[in-house]
N, C-alpha and C. Protein backbone atom coordinates (compact mmCIF):
# COMPACT_ATOMS: atom_id res chain seq x y z
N UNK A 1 163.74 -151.10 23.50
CA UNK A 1 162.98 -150.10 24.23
C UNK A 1 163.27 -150.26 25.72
N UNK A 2 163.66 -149.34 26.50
CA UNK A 2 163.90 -148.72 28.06
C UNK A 2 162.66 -149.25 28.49
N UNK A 3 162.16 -149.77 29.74
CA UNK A 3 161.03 -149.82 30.57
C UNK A 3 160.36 -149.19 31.22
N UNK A 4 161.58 -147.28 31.39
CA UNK A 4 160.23 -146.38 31.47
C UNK A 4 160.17 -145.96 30.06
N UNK A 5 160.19 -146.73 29.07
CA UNK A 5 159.63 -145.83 27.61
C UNK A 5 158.33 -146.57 27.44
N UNK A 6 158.41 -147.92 28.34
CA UNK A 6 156.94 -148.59 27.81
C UNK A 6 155.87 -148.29 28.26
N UNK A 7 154.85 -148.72 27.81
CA UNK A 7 153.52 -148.46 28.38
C UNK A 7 153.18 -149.21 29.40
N UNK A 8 152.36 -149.22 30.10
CA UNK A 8 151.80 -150.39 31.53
C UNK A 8 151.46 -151.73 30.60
N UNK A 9 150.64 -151.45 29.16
CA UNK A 9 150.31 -152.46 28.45
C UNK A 9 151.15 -153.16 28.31
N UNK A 10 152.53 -152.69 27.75
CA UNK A 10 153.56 -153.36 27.02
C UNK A 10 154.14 -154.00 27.74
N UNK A 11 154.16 -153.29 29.44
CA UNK A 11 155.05 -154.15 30.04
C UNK A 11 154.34 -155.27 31.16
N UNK A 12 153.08 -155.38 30.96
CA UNK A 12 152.38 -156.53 31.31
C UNK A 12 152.47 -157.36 29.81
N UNK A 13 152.57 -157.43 28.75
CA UNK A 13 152.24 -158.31 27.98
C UNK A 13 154.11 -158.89 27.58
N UNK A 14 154.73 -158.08 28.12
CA UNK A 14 156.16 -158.88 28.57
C UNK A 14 156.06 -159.47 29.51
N UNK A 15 155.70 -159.18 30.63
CA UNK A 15 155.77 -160.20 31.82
C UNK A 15 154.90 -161.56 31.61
N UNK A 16 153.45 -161.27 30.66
CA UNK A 16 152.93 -162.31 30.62
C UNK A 16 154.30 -163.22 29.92
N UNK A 17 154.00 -162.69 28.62
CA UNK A 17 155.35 -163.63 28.18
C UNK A 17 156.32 -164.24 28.36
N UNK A 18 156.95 -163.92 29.36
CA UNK A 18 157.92 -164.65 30.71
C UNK A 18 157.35 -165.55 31.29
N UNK A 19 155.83 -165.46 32.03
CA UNK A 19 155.76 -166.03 32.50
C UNK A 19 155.17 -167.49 32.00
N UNK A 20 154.27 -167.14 30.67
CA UNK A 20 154.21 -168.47 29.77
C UNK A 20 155.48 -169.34 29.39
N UNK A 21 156.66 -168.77 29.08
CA UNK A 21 157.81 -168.96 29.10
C UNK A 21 158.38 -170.22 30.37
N UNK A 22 158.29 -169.79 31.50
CA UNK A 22 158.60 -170.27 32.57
C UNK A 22 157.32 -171.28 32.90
N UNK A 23 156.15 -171.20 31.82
CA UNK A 23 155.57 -172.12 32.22
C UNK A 23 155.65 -173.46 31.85
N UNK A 24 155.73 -173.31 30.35
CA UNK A 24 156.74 -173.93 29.45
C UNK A 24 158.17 -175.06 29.93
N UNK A 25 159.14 -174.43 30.08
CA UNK A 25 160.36 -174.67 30.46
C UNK A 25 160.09 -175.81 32.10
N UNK A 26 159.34 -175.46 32.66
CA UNK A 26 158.70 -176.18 33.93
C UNK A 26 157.77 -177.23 33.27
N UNK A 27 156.98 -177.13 32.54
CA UNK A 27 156.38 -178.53 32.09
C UNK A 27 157.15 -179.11 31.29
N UNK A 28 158.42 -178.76 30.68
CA UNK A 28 159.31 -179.37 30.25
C UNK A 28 160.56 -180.37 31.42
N UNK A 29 160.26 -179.55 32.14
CA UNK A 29 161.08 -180.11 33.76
C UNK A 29 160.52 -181.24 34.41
N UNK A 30 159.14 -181.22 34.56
CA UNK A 30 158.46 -182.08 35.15
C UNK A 30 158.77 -183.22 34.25
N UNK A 31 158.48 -183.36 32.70
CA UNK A 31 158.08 -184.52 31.98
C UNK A 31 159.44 -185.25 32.51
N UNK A 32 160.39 -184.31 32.34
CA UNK A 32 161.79 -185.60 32.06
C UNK A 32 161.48 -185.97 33.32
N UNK A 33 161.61 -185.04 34.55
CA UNK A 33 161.76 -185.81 35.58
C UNK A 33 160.92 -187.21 35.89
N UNK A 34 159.96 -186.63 35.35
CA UNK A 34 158.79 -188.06 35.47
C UNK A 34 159.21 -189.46 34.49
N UNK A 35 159.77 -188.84 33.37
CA UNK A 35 160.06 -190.01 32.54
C UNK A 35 161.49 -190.63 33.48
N UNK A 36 162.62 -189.75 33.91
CA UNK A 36 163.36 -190.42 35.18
C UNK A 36 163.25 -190.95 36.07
N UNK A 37 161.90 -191.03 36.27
CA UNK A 37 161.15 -191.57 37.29
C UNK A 37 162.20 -190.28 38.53
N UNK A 38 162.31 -189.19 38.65
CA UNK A 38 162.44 -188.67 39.39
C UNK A 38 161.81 -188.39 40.88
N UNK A 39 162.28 -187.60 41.45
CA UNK A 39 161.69 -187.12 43.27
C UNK A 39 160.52 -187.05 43.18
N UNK A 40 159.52 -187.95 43.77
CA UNK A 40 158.25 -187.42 43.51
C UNK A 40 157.59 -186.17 44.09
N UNK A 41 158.86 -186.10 45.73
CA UNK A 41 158.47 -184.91 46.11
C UNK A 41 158.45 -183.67 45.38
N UNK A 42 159.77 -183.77 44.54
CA UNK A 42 159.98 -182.00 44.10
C UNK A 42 159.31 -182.07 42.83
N UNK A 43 158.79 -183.92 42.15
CA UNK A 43 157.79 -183.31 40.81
C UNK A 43 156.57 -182.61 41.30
N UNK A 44 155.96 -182.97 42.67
CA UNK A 44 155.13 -181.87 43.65
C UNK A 44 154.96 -180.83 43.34
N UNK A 45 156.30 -180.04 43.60
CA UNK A 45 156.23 -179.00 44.50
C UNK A 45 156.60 -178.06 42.65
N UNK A 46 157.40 -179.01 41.57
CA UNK A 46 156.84 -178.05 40.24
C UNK A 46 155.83 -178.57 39.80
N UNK A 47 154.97 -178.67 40.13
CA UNK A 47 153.61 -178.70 39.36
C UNK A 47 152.99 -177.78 40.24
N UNK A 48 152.90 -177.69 41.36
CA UNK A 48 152.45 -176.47 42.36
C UNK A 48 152.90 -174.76 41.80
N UNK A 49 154.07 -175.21 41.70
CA UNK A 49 155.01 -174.26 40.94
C UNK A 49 154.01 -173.41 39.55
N UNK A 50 153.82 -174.99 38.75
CA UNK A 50 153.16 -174.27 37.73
C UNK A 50 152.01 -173.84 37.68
N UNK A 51 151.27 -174.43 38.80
CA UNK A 51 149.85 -174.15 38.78
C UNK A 51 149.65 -172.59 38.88
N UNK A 52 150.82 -172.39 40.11
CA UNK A 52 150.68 -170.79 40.53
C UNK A 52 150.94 -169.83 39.14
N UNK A 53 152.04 -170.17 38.51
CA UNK A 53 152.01 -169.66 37.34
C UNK A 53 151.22 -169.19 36.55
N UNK A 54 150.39 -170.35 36.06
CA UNK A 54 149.34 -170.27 35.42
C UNK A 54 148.14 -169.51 36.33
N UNK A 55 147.68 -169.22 37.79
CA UNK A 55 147.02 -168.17 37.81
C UNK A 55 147.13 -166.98 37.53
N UNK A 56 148.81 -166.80 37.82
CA UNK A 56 149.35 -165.43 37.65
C UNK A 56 148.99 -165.17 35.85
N UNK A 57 149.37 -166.20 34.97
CA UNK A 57 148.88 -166.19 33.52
C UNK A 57 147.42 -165.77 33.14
N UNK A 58 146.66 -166.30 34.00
CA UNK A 58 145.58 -165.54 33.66
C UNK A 58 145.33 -164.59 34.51
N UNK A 59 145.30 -164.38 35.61
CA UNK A 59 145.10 -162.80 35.91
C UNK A 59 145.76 -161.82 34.84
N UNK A 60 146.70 -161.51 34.63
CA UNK A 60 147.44 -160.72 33.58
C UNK A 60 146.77 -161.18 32.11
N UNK A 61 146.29 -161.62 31.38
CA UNK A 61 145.66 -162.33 30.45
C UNK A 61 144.37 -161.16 30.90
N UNK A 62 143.44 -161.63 32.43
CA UNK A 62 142.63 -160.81 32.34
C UNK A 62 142.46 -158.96 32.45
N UNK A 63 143.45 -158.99 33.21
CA UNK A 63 143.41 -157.35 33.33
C UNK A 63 143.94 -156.89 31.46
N UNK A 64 144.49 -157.90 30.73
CA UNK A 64 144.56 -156.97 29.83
C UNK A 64 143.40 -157.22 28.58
N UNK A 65 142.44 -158.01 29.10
CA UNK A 65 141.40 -158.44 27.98
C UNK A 65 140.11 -157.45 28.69
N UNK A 66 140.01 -156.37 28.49
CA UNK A 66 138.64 -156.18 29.12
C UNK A 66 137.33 -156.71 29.35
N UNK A 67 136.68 -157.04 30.36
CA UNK A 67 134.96 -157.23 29.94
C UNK A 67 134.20 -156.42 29.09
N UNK A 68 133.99 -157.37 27.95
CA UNK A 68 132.93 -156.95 27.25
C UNK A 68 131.58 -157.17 28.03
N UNK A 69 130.10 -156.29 27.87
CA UNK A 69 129.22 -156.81 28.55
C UNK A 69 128.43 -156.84 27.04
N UNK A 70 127.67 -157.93 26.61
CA UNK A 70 127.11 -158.26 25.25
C UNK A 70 125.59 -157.98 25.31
């Protein structure tokens, strides 16, 4: 499917997916580096990395879960 054939839905719940993806692949980055005892600076600056991620994960998470009010 083309990306103007999708819906706004469809193509936020792709991007989420990327971006869980990339969240993934980065906590996969960090471990080795840590088990390498790698840079502590740049294990920093991806975990910063992922944190941001993960807000962006849930904002998009929320705009597509509506409030229910119960």
């Amino acid at each position: 499917m083309r990306p103007e054939e999708m819906s706004h839905e469809e193509i936020l719940r792709l991007r989420l997916e990327l971006l869980k993806q990339e969240h993934r692949d980065l906590d996969e980055a960090i471990r080795a580096l840590t088990e390498q005892r790698g840079d502590p600076f740049t294990i920093k600056r991806m975990k910063r990395q992922k944190l941001a991620l993960k807000d962006r994960i849930v904002m998009l998470e929320n705009e597509l879960t509506p409030d229910i009010i119960a």
